[in-house]
Each structure stands twice: as C-alpha cells, then as structure tokens.
Protein backbone atom coordinates (compact mmCIF):
# COMPACT_ATOMS: atom_id res chain seq x y z
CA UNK A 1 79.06 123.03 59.02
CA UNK A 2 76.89 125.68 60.80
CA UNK A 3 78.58 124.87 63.96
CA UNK A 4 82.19 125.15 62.86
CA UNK A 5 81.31 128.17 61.34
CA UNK A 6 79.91 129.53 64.73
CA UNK A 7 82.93 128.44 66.71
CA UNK A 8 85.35 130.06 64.08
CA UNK A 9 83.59 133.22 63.77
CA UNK A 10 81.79 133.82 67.00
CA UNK A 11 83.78 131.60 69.84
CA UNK A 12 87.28 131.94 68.63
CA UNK A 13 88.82 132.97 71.74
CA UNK A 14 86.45 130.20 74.04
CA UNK A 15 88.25 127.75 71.53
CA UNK A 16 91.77 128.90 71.51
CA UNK A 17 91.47 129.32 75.07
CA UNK A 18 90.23 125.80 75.95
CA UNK A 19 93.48 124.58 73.98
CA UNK A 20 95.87 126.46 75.15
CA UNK A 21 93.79 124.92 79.21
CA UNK A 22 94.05 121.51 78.10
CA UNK A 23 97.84 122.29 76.29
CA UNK A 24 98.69 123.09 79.89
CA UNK A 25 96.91 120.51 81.74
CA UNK A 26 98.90 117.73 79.70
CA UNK A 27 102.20 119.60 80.29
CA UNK A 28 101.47 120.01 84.30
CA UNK A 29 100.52 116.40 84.19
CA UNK A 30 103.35 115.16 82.79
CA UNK A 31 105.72 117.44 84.61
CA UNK A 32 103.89 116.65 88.44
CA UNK A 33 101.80 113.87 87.82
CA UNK A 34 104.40 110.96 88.41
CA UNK A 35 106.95 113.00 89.54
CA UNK A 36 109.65 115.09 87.98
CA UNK A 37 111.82 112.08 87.29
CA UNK A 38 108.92 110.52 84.74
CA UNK A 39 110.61 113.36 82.46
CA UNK A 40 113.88 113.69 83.30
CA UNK A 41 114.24 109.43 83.16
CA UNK A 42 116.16 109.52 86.73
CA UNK A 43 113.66 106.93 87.53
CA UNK A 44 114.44 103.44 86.97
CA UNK A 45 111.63 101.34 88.60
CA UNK A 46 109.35 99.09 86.14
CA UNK A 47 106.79 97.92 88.94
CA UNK A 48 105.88 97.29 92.33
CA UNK A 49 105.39 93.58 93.73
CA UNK A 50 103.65 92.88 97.22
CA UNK A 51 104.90 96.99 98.36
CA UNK A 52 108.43 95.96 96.79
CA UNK A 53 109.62 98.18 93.98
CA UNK A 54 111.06 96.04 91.42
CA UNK A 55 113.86 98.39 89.68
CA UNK A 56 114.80 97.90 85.69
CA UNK A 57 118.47 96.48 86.77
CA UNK A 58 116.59 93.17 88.96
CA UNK A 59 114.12 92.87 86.09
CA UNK A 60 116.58 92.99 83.39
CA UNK A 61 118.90 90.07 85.56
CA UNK A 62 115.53 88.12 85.53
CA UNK A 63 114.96 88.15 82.01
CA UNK A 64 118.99 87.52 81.57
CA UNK A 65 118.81 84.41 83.55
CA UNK A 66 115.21 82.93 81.71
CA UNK A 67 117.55 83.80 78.17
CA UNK A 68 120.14 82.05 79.50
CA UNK A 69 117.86 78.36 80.59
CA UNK A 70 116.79 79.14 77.08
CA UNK A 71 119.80 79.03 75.61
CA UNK A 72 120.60 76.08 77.17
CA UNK A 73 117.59 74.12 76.83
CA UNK A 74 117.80 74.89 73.07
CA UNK A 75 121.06 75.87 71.63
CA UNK A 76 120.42 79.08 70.08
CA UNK A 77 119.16 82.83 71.32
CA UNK A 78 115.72 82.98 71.29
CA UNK A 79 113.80 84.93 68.81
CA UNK A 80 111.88 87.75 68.84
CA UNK A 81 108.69 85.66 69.53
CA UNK A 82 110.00 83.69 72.19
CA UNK A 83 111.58 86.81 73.91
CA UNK A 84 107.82 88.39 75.41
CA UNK A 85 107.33 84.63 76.71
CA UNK A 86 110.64 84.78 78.77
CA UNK A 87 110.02 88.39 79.96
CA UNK A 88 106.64 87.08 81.36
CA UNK A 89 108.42 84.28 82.68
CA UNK A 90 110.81 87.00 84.39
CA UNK A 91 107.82 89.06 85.87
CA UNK A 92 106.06 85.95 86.97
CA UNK A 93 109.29 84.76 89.27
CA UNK A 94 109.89 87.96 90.14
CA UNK A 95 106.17 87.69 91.62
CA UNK A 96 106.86 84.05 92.96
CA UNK A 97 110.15 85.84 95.24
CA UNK A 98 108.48 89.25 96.35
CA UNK A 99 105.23 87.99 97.17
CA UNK A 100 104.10 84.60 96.96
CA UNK A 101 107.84 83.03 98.63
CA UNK A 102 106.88 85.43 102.05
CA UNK A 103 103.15 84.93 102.29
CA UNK A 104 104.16 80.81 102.48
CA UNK A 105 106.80 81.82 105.16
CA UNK A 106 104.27 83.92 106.92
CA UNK A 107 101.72 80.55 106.65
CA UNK A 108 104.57 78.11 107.67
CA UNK A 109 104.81 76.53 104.70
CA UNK A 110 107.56 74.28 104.10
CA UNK A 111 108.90 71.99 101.64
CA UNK A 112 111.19 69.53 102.92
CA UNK A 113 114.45 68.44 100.79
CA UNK A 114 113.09 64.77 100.82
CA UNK A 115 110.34 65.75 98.29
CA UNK A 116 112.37 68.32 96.68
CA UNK A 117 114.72 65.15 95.81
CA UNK A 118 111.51 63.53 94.75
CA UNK A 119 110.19 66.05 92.72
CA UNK A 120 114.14 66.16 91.18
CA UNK A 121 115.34 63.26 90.34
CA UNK A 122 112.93 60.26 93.04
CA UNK A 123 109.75 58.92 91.71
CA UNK A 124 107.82 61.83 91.02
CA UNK A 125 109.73 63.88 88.96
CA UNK A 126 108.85 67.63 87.70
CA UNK A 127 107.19 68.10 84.50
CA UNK A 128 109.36 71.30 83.73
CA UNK A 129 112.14 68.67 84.84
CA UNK A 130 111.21 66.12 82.76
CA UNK A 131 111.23 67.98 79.88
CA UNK A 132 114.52 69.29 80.16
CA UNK A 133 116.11 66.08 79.97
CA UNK A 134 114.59 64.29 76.85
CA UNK A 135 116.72 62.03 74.50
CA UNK A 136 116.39 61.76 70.54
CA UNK A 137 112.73 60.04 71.03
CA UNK A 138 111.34 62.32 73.34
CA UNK A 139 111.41 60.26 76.50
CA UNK A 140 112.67 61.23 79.54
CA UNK A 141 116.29 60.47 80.28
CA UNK A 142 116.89 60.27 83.70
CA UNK A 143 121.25 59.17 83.12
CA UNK A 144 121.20 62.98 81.79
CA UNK A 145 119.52 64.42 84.70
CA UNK A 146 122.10 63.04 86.60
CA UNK A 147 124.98 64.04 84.98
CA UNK A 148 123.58 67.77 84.50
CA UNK A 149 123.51 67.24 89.03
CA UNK A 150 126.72 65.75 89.14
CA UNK A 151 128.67 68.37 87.16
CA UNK A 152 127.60 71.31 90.07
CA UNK A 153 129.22 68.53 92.82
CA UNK A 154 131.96 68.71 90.70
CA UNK A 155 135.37 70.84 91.51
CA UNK A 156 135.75 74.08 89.54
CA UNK A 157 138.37 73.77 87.24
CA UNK A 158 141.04 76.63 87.56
C-alpha cells in the first residue's frame, strides 16, 4: 500500500508518462513493425515455405481440395473437429510442394512410374491407398480401386 501511495502522490507524472511511452510504443509497433499493410489488411500472405510466400488464396485452395478427399472418402462435410486436421494436412502439402518436392529434384531423386503403379494398385499398395478403398468388412477392395482409375480414363460426358 505504501508504494501505491508513493507513486500516486509523489511520481504521478513518472507514471502517466511511462504510459502514455509504452501507449506509443505499441501503436508505432503495430503501425511499422510488420509493415503498414498488418493494419490496413492489404496483406494477404499466411506464411513463408523454403523463401516461398504462401498467400491466403493457395492456402485456402489447399484446404478446399483436403475438404473435398474428405468429402469423398466419407460422405458428409467434415466437422468442426476434423476441420484443424485437414488444415494441417493443407500446410503440410503445401510444405511437401515448396520445399521438400525441390530439395529431391536438387538431390536427383526420382521415382519411377513402375513403383508408382506398385505403390497404386501392384503388390505393394499404399496404406493411405488401401484405406480408401475398403468394403463393408474393412478389407481392402482392390475391384474398387480399379474402377475409381478407370472412371479418369474414361471420356467426359458432355
């Protein structure tokens, strides 16, 4: 108590002037710190992968296209608890294009479409694949698989 009292009756001005500093500092901050357009909201980038800014319109598509395997996979929208899972999904492919794709390029790294047809629909199938195409018992159904292939050989209809 003795040392509110002090500050109230004998540092008023030190007080109101360090508020009114750090008042000003938060202001300047906000106004310079990132950049004008962090207050005006002429700034649409959500985050930088590998020195490539990822802007809100390519993250937004990402997240679009996970909803969409979703809705697919399941036959409904997705809820709000699945919906952080498929925005990390988003980020993490994102991260899989911008910077792991070129550092394999850089490397040489290659994978061939012989064991991409393996890993599809030959003898060592995809987990993520595999569970895609599961019948009423939970087993893998491969006649599916190969339907869900054929129908993107197919003609579009008109």
């Amino acid at each position: 108590m003795a040392l509110i009292g002090t500050l109230r009756n004998k540092m008023t001005k030190w007080v109101v002037g360090f508020v009114a500093i750090a008042i000003a500092a938060f202001v300047l901050n906000d106004l310079f710190g990132n950049g004008p357009t962090a207050v005006f909201g002429n700034d649409n980038t959500v985050g930088e992968i590998g020195g490539s800014t990822i802007r809100l319109e390519e993250y937004q598509a990402a997240i679009q296209e996970r909803e969409n395997n979703y809705i697919l996979n399941f036959g409904r929208q997705p809820g709000d608890r699945e919906r952080p899972l498929l925005q990390q999904q988003a980020w993490d492919l994102l991260i899989s294009q911008k910077a792991i794709k070129p550092e394999f390029e850089k490397v040489g790294v290659k994978v061939t479409t012989d064991e991409i047809w393996d890993m599809i629909q030959g003898r060592n199938i995809d987990e993520n694949v595999k569970s895609s195409f599961l019948d009423s018992a939970g087993n893998f159904d491969r006649s599916r698989l190969i339907a869900y292939i054929n129908q993107f050989n197919a003609p579009y209809p008109n």
